[in-house]
N, C-alpha and C. Protein backbone atom coordinates (compact mmCIF):
# COMPACT_ATOMS: atom_id res chain seq x y z
N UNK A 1 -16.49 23.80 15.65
CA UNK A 1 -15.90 24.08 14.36
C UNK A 1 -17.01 24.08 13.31
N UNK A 2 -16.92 25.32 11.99
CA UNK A 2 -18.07 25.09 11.58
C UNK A 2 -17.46 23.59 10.25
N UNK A 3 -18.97 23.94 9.61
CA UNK A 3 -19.19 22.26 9.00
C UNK A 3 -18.73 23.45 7.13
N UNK A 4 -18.14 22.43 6.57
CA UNK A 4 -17.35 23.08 5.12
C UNK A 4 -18.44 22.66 4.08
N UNK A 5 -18.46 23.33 2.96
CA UNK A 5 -19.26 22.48 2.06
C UNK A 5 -19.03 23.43 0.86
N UNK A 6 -18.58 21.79 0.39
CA UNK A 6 -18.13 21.42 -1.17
C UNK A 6 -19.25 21.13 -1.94
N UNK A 7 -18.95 21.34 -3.25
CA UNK A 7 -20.07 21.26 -4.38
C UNK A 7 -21.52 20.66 -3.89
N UNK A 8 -22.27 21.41 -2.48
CA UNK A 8 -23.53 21.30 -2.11
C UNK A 8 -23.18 19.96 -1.30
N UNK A 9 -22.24 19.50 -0.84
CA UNK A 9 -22.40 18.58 0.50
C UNK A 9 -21.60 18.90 1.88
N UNK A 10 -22.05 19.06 2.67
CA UNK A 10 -21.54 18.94 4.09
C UNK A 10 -21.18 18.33 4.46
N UNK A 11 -19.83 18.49 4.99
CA UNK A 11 -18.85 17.98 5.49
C UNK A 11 -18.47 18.34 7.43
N UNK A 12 -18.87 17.66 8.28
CA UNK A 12 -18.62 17.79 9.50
C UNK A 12 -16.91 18.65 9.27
N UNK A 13 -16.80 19.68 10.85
CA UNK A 13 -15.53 20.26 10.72
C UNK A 13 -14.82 19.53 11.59
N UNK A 14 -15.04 18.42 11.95
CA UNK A 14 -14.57 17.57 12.98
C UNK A 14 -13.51 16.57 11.82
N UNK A 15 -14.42 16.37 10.94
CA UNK A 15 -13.73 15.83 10.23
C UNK A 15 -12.77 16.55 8.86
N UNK A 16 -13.30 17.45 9.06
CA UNK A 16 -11.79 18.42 8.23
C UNK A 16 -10.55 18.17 8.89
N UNK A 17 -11.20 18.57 10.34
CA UNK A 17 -9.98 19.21 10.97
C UNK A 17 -8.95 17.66 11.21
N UNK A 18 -9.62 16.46 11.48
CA UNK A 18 -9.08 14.98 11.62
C UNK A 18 -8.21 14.41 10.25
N UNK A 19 -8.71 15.02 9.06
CA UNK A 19 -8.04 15.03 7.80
C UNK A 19 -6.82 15.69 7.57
N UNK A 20 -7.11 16.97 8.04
CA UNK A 20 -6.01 17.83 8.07
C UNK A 20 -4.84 17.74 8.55
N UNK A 21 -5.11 16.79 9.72
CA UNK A 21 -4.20 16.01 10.33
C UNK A 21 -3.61 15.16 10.19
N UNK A 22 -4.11 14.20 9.47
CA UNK A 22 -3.74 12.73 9.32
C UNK A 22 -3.06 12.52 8.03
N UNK A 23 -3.79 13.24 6.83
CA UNK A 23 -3.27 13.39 5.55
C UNK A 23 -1.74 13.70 5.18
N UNK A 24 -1.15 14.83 6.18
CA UNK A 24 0.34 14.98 5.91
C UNK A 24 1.46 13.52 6.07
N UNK A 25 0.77 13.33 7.73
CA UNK A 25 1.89 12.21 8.10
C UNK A 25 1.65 10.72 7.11
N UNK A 26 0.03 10.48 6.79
CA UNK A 26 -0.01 9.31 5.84
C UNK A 26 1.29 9.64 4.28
N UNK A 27 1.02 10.94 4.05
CA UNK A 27 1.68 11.60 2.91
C UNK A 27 2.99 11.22 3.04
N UNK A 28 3.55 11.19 4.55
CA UNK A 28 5.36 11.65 4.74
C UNK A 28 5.13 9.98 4.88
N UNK A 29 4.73 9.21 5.46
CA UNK A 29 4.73 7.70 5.38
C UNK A 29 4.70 6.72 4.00
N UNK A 30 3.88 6.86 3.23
CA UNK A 30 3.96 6.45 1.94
C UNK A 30 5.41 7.36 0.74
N UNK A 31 5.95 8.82 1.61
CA UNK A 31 6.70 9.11 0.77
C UNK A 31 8.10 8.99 1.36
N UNK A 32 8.30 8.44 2.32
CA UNK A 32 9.06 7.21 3.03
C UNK A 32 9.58 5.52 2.56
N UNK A 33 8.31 5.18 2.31
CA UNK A 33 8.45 4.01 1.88
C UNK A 33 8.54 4.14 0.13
N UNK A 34 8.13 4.95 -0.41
CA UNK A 34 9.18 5.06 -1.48
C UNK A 34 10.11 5.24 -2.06
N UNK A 35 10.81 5.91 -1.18
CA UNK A 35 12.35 6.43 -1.26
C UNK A 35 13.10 5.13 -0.67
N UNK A 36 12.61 4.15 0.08
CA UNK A 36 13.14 3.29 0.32
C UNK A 36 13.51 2.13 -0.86
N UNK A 37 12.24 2.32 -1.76
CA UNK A 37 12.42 1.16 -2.76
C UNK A 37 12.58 2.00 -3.95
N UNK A 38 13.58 3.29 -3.56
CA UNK A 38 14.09 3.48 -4.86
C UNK A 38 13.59 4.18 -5.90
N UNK A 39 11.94 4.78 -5.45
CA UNK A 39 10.93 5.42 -6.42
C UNK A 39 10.92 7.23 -6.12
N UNK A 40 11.35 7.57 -7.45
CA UNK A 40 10.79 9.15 -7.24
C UNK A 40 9.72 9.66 -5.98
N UNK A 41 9.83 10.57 -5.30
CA UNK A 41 9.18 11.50 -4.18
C UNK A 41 7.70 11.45 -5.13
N UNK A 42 7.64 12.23 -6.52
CA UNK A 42 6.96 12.98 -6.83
C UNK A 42 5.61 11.83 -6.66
N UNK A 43 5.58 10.48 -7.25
CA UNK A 43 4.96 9.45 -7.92
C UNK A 43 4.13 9.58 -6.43
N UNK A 44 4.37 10.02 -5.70
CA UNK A 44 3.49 9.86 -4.15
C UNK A 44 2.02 10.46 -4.57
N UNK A 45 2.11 12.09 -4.88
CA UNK A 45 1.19 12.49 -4.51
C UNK A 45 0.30 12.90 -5.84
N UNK A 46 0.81 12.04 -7.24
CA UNK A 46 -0.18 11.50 -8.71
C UNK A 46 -1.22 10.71 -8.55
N UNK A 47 -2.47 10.66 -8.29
CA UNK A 47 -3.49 9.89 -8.14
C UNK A 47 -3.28 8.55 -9.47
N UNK A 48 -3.34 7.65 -8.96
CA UNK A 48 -3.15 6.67 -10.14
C UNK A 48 -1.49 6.10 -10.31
N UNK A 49 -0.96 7.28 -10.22
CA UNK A 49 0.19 6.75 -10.80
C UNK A 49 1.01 6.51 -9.31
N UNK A 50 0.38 6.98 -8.41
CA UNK A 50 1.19 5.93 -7.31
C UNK A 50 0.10 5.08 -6.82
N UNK A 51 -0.37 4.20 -7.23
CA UNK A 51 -0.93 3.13 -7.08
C UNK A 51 -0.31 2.01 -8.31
N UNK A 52 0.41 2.17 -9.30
CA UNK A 52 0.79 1.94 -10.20
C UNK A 52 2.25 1.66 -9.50
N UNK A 53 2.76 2.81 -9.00
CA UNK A 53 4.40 2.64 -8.68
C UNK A 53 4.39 1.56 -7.61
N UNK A 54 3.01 1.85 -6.69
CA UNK A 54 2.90 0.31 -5.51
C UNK A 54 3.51 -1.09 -6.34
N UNK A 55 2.81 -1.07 -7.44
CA UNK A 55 2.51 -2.43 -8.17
C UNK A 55 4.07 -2.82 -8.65
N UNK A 56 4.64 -1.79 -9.09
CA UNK A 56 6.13 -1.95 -9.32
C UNK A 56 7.50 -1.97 -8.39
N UNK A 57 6.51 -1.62 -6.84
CA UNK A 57 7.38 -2.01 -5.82
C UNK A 57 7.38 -3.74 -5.75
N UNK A 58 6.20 -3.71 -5.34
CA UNK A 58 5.76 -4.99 -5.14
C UNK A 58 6.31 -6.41 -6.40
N UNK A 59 6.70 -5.55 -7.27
CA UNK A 59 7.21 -6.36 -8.45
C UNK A 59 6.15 -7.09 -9.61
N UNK A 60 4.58 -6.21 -9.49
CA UNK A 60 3.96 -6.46 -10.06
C UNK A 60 3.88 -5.62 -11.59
N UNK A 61 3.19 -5.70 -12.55
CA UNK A 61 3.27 -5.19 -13.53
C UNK A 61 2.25 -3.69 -13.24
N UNK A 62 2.46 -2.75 -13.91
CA UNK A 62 1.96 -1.43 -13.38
C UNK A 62 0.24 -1.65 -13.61
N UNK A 63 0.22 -2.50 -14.69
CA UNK A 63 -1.19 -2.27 -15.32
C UNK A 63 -2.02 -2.79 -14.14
N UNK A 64 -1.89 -3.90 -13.30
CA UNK A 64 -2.36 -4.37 -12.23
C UNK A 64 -3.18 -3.07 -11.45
N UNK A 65 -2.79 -1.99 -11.69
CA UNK A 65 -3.55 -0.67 -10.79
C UNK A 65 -4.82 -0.83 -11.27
N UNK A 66 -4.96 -1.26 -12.60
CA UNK A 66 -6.25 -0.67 -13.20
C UNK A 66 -7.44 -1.85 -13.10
N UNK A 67 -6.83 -3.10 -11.72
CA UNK A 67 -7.53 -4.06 -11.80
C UNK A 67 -8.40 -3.74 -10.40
N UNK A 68 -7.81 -2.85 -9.64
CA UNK A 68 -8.50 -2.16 -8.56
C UNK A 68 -9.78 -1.55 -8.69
N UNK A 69 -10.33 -0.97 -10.30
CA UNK A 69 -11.58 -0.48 -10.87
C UNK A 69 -12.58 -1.89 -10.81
N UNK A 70 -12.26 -3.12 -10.85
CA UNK A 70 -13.08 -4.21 -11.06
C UNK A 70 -13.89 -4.52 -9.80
N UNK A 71 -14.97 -4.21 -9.48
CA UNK A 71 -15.80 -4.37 -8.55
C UNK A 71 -15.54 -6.11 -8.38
N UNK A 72 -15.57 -6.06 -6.84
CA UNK A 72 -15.36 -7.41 -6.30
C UNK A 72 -14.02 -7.87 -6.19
N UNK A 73 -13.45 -8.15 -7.04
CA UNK A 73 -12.13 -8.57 -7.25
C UNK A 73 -11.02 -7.60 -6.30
N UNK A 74 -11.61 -6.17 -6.63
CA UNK A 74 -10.83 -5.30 -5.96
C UNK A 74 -10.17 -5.25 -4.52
N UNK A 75 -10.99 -5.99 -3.87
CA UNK A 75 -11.15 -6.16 -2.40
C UNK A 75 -10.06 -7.50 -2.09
N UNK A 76 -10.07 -8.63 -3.07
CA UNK A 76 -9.40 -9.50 -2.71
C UNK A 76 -8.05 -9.45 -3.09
N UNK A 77 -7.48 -8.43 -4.40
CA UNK A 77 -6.39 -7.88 -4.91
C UNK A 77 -5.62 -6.85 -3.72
N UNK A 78 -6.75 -6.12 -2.81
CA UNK A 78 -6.36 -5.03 -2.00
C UNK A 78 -5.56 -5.70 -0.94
N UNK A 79 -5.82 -6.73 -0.45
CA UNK A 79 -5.37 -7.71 0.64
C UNK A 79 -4.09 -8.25 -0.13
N UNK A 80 -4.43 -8.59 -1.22
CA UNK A 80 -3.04 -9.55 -1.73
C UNK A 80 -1.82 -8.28 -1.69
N UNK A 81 -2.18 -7.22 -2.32
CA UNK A 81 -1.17 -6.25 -2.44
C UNK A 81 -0.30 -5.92 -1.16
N UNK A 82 -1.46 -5.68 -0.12
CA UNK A 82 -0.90 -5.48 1.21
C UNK A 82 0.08 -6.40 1.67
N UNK A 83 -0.43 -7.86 1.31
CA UNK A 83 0.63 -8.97 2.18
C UNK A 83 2.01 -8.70 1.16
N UNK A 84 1.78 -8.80 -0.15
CA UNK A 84 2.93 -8.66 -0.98
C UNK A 84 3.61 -7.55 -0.77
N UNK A 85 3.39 -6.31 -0.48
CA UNK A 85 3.70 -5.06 0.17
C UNK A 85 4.97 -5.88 1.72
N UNK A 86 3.91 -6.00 2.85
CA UNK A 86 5.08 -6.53 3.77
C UNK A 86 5.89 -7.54 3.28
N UNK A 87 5.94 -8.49 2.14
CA UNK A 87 6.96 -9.69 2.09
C UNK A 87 8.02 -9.37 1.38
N UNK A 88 7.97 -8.06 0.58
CA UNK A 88 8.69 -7.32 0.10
C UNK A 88 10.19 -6.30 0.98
N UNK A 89 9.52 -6.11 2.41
CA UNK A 89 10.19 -5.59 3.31
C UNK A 89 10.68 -6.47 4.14
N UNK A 90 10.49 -8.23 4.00
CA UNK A 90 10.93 -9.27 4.61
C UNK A 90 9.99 -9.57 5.53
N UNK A 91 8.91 -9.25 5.90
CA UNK A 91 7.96 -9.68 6.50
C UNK A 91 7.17 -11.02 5.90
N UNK A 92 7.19 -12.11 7.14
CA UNK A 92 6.76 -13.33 5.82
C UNK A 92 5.99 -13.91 7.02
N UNK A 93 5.67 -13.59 8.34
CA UNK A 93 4.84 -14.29 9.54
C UNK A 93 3.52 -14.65 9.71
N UNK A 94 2.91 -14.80 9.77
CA UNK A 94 0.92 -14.65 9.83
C UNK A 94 0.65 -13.95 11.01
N UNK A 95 1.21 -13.08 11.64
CA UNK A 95 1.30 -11.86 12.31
C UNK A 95 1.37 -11.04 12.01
N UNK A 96 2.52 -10.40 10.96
CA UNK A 96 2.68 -9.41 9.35
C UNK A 96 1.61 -9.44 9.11
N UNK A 97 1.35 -10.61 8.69
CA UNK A 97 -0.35 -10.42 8.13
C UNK A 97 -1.31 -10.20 8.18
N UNK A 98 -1.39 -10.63 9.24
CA UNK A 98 -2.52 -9.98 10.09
C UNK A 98 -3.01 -8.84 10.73
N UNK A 99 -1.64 -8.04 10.69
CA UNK A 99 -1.20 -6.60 11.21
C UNK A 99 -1.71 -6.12 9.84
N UNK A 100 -0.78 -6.35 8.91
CA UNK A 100 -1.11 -5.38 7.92
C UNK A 100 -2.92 -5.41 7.00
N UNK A 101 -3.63 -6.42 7.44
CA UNK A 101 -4.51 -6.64 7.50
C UNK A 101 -5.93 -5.74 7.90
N UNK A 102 -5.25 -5.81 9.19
CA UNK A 102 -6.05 -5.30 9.61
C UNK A 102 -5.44 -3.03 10.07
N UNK A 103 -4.81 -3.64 10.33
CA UNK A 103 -4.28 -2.27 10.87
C UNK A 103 -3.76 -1.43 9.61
N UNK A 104 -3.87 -1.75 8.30
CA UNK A 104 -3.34 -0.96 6.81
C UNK A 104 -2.39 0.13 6.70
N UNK A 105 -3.29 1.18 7.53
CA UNK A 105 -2.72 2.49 7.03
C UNK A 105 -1.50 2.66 8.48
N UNK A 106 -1.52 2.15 9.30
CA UNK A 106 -0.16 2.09 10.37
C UNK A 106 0.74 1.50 10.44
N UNK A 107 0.43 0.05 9.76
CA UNK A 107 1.41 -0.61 8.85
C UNK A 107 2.33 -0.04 8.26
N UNK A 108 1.62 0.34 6.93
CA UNK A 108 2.47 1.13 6.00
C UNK A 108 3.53 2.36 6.22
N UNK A 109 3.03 2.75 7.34
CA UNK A 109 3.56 4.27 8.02
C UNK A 109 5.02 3.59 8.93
N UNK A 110 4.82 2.31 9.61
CA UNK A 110 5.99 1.82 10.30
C UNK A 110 6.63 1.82 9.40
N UNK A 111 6.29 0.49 8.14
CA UNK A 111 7.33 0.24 7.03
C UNK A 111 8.02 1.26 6.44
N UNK A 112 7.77 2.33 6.43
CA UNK A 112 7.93 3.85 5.57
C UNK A 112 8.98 4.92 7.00
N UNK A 113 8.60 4.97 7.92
CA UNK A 113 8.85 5.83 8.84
C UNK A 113 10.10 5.03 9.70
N UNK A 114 10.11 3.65 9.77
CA UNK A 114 10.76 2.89 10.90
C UNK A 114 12.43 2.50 10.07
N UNK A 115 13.59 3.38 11.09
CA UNK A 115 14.91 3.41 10.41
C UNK A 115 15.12 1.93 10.53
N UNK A 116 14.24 1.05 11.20
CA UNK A 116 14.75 -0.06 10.74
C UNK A 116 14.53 -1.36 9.95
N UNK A 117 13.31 -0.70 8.87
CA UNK A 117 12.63 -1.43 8.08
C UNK A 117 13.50 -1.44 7.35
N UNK A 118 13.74 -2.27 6.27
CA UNK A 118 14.27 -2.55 5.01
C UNK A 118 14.20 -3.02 3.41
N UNK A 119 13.89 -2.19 2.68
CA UNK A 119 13.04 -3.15 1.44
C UNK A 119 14.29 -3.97 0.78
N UNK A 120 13.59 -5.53 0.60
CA UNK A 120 14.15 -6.36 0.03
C UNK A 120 14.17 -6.46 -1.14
N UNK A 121 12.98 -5.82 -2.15
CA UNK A 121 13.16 -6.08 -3.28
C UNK A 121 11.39 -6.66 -3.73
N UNK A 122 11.36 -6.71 -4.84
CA UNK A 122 9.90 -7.61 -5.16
C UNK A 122 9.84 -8.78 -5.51
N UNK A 123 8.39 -9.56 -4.53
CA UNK A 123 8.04 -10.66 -4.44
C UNK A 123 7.76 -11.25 -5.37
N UNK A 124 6.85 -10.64 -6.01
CA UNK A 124 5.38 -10.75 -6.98
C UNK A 124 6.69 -11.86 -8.51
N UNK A 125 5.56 -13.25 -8.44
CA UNK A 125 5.95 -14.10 -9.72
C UNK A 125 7.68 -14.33 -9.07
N UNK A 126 7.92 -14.59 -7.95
CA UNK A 126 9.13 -14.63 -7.18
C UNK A 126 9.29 -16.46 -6.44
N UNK A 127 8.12 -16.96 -6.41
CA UNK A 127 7.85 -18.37 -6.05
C UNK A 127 7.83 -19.18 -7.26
N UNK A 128 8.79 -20.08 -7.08
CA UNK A 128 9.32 -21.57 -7.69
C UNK A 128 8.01 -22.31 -7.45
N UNK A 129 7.72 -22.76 -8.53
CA UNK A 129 6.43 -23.77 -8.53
C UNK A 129 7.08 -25.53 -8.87
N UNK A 130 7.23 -26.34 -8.30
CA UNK A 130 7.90 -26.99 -9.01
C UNK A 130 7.58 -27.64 -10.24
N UNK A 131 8.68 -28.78 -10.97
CA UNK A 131 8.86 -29.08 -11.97
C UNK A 131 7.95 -29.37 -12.96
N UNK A 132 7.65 -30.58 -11.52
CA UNK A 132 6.30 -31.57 -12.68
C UNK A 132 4.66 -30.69 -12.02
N UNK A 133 4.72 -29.47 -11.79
CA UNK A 133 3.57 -28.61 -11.34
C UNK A 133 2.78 -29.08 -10.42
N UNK A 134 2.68 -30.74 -9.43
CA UNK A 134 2.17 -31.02 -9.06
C UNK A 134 2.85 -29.82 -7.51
N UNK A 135 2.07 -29.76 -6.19
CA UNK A 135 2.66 -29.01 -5.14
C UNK A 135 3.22 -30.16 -4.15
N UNK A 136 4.31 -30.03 -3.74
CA UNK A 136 5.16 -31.03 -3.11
C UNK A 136 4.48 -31.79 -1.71
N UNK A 137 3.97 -32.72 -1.33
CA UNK A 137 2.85 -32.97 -0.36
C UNK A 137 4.00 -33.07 0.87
């Protein structure tokens, strides 16, 4: 296959052609799992603004997208989102977690694709801290 090239860089056609592939069904998977929690089709394929609608699945505030630009932080927010992502669909195991962890983008595609996932609703600011703030030993 030949090799493509965009604004003066080369691009293997191995990897076009692996994109070309993968891109629809990630597409029909994330636009799966939004229709599940209730969110417009369109918000899928807005750069930004479905990373934003994530945040409002998840029951976070939208602006939270724009904390993903913060070098460093980004990485440890990316993980939190993910687990809050499965606990949202009732996933609450350290198996969930570890799945969605590691395995991300197949995760998301079960949760989205699988007739028997279910979104529960959002987590996020959803935990009782108790009274006197100390954590219950």
């Amino acid at each position: 296959m030949n090799d493509l090239v965009i604004f003066g860089r080369e691009i293997p056609g191995n990897l076009v052609f692996t994109l070309c592939f993968l891109l629809p069904i990630i597409a029909a998977g994330n636009l799966k799992l939004f229709l599940k929690a209730g969110q417009p089709a369109w918000k899928v394929f807005v750069p930004g603004v479905n990373v934003a609608t994530a945040m409002t699945i998840i029951g976070r505030p939208a602006w939270h997208a724009a904390l993903f630009l913060v070098p460093g932080f980004n990485v440890y927010l990316f993980f939190r989102t993910l687990i809050e992502l499965a606990q949202s669909f009732g996933k609450r195991s350290w198996v969930d977690y570890l799945l969605i962890s590691v395995f991300n983008v197949f995760y998301v595609l079960n949760l989205g694709l699988a007739y028997e996932e279910e979104y529960k609703g959002p987590v996020y600011g959803t935990q009782k801290e108790p009274a006197n703030g100390w954590a219950a030993a």
